[in-house]
C-alpha atoms as a PDB file:
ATOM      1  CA  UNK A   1       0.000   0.000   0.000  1.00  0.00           C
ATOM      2  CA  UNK A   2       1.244   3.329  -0.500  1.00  0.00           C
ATOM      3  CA  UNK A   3       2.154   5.859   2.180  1.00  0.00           C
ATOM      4  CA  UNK A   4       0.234   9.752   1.490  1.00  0.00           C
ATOM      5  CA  UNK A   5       4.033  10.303   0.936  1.00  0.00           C
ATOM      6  CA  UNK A   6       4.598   8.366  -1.935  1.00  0.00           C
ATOM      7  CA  UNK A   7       1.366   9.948  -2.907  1.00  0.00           C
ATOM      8  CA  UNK A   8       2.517  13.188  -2.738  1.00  0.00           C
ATOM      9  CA  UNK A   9       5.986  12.519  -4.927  1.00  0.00           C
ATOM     10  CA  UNK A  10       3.998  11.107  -7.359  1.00  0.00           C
ATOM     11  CA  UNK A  11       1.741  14.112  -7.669  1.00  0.00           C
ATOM     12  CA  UNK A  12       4.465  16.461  -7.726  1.00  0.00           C
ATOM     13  CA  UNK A  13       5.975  14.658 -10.439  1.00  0.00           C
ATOM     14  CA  UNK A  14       3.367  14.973 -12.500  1.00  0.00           C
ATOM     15  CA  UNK A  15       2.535  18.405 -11.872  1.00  0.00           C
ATOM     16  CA  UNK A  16       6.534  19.038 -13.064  1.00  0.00           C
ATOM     17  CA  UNK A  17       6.009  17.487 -16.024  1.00  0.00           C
ATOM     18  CA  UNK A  18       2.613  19.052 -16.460  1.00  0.00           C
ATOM     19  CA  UNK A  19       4.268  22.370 -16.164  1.00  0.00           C
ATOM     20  CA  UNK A  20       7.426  21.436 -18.790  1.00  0.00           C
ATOM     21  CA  UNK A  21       5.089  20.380 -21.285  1.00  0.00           C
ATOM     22  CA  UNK A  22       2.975  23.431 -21.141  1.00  0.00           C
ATOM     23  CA  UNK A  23       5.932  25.077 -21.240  1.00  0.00           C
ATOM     24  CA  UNK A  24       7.173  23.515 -24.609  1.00  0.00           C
ATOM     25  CA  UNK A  25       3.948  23.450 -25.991  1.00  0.00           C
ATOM     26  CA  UNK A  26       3.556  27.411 -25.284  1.00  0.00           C
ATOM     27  CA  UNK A  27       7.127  28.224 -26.897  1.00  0.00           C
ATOM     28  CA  UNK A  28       6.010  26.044 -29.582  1.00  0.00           C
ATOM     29  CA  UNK A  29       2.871  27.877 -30.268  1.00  0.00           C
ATOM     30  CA  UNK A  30       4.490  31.227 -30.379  1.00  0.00           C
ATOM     31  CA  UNK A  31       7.156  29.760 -32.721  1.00  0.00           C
ATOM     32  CA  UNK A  32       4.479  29.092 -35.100  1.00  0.00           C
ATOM     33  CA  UNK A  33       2.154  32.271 -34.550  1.00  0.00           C
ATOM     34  CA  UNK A  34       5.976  34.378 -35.549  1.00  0.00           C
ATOM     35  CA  UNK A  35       6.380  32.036 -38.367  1.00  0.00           C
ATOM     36  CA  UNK A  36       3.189  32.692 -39.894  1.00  0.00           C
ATOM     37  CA  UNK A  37       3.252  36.499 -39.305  1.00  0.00           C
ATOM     38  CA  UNK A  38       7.062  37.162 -40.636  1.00  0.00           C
ATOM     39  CA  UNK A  39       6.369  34.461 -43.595  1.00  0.00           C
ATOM     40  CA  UNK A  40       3.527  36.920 -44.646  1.00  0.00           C
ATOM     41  CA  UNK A  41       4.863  40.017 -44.075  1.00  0.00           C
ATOM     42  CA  UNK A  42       8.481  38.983 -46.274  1.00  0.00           C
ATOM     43  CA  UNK A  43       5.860  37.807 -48.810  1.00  0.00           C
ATOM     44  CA  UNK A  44       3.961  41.298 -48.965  1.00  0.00           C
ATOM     45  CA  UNK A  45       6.916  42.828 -48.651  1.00  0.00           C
ATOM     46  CA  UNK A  46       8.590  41.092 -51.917  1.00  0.00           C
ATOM     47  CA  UNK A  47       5.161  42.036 -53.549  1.00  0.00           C
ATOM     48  CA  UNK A  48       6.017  45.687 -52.343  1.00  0.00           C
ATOM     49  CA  UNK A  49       9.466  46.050 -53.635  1.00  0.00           C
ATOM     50  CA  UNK A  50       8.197  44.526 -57.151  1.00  0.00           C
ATOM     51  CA  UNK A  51       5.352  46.725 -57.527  1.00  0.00           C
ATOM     52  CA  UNK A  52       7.811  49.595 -56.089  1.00  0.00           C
ATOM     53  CA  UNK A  53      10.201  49.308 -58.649  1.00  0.00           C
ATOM     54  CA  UNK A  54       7.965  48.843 -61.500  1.00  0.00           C
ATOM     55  CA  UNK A  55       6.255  52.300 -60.458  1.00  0.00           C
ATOM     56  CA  UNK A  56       9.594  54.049 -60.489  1.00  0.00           C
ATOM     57  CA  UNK A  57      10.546  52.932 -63.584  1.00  0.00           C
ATOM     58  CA  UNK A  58       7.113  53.603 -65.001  1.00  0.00           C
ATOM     59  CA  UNK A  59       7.518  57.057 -63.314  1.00  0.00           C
ATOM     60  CA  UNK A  60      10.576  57.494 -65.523  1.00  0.00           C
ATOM     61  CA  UNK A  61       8.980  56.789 -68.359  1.00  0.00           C
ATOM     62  CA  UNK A  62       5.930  58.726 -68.119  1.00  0.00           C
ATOM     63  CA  UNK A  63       8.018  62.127 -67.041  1.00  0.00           C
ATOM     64  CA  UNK A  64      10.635  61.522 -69.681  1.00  0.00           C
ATOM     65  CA  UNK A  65       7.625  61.309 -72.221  1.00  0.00           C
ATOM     66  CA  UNK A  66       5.675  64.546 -70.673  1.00  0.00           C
ATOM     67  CA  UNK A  67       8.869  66.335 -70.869  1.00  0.00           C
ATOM     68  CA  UNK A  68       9.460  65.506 -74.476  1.00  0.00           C
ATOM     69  CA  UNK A  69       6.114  66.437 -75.404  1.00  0.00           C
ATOM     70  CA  UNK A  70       6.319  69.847 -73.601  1.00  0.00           C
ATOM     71  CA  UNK A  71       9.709  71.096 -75.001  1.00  0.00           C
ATOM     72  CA  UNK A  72      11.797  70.682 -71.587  1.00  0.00           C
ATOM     73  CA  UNK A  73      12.868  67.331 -69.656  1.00  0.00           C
ATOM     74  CA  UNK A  74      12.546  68.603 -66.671  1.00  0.00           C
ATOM     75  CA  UNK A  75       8.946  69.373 -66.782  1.00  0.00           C
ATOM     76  CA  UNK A  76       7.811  66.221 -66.901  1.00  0.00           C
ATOM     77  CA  UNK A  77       9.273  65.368 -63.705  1.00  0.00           C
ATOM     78  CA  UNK A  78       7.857  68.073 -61.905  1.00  0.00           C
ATOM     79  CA  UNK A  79       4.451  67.261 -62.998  1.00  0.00           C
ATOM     80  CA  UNK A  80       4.942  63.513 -61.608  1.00  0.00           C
ATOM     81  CA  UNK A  81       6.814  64.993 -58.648  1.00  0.00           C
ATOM     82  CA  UNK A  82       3.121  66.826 -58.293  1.00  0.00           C
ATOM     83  CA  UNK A  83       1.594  63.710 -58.937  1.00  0.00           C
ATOM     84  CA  UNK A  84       3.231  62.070 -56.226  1.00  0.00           C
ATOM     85  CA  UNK A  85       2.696  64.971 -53.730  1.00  0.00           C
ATOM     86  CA  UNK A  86      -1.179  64.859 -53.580  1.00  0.00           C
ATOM     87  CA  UNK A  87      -1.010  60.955 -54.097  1.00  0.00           C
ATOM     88  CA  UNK A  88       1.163  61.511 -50.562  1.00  0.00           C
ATOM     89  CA  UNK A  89      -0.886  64.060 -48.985  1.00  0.00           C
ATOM     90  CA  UNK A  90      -4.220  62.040 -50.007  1.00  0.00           C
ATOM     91  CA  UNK A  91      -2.493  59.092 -48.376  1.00  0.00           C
ATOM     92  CA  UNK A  92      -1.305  60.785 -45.040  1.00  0.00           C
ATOM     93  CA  UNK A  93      -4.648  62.100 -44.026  1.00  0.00           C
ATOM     94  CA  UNK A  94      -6.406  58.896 -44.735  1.00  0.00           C
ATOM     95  CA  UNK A  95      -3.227  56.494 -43.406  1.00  0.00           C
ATOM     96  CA  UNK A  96      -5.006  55.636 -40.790  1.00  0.00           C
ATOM     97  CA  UNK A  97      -8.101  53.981 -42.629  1.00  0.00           C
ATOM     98  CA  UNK A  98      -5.945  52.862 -45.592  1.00  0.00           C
ATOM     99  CA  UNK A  99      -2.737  51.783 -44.272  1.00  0.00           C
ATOM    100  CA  UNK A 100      -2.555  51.306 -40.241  1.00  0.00           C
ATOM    101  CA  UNK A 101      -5.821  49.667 -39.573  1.00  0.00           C
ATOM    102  CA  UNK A 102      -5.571  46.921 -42.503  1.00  0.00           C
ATOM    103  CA  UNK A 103      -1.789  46.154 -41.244  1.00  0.00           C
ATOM    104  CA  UNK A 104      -3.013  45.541 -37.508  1.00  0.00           C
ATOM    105  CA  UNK A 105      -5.843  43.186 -38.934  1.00  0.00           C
ATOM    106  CA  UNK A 106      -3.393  41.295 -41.203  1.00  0.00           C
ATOM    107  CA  UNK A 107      -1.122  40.551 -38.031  1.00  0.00           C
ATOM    108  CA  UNK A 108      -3.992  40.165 -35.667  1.00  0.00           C
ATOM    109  CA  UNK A 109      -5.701  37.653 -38.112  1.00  0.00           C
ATOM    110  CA  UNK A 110      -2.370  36.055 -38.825  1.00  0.00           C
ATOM    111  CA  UNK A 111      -1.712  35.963 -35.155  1.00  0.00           C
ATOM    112  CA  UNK A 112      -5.128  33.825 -34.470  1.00  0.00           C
ATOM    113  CA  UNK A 113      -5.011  31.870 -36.712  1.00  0.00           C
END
């Protein structure tokens, strides 16, 4: 028969191991959850750089051309510079809406997943 000793040591034991494999499972779990959420973001991010430098070069392009057609290179470029100026203002005042709030879903939904 066992002694409330024995008992105990046995208990204790198994609440140690309990507590390791939480442990591991809970480091495992994050593991994953950062795997998922970097693995997406390096993936939106090579999306970003392609569409990035396609939109320079297009950029380029487009000034090059509206400075040929108005008599003076540099023209062109200010125009697109323009372009790009109330593209950026239109963008910061609705950043939050556009940018920010989509991001933090993204990771959130990532992160729950």
């Amino acid at each position: 028969m066992e002694t409330p000793a024995d008992l105990m040591e046995a208990l204790v034991e198994k609440a140690e191991a309990y507590g390791k494999t939480t442990y591991e499972l809970s480091t495992l779990k994050a593991l994953e959850t950062t795997t998922i959420v970097l693995g997406s973001l390096v993936a939106q991010l090579s999306v970003f750089i392609l569409i990035f430098l396609f939109v320079f070069v297009l950029s380029i392009g487009v000034a090059l051309l509206l400075g040929d057609l108005l008599g003076k290179v540099y023209y062109g470029f200010f125009i697109v510079a323009a372009g790009y100026l109330i593209a950026g203002l239109v963008l910061y005042f609705f950043r939050q809406a556009w940018i920010k709030k989509p991001i933090s879903d993204l990771i959130i939904a990532q992160t729950f997943q």
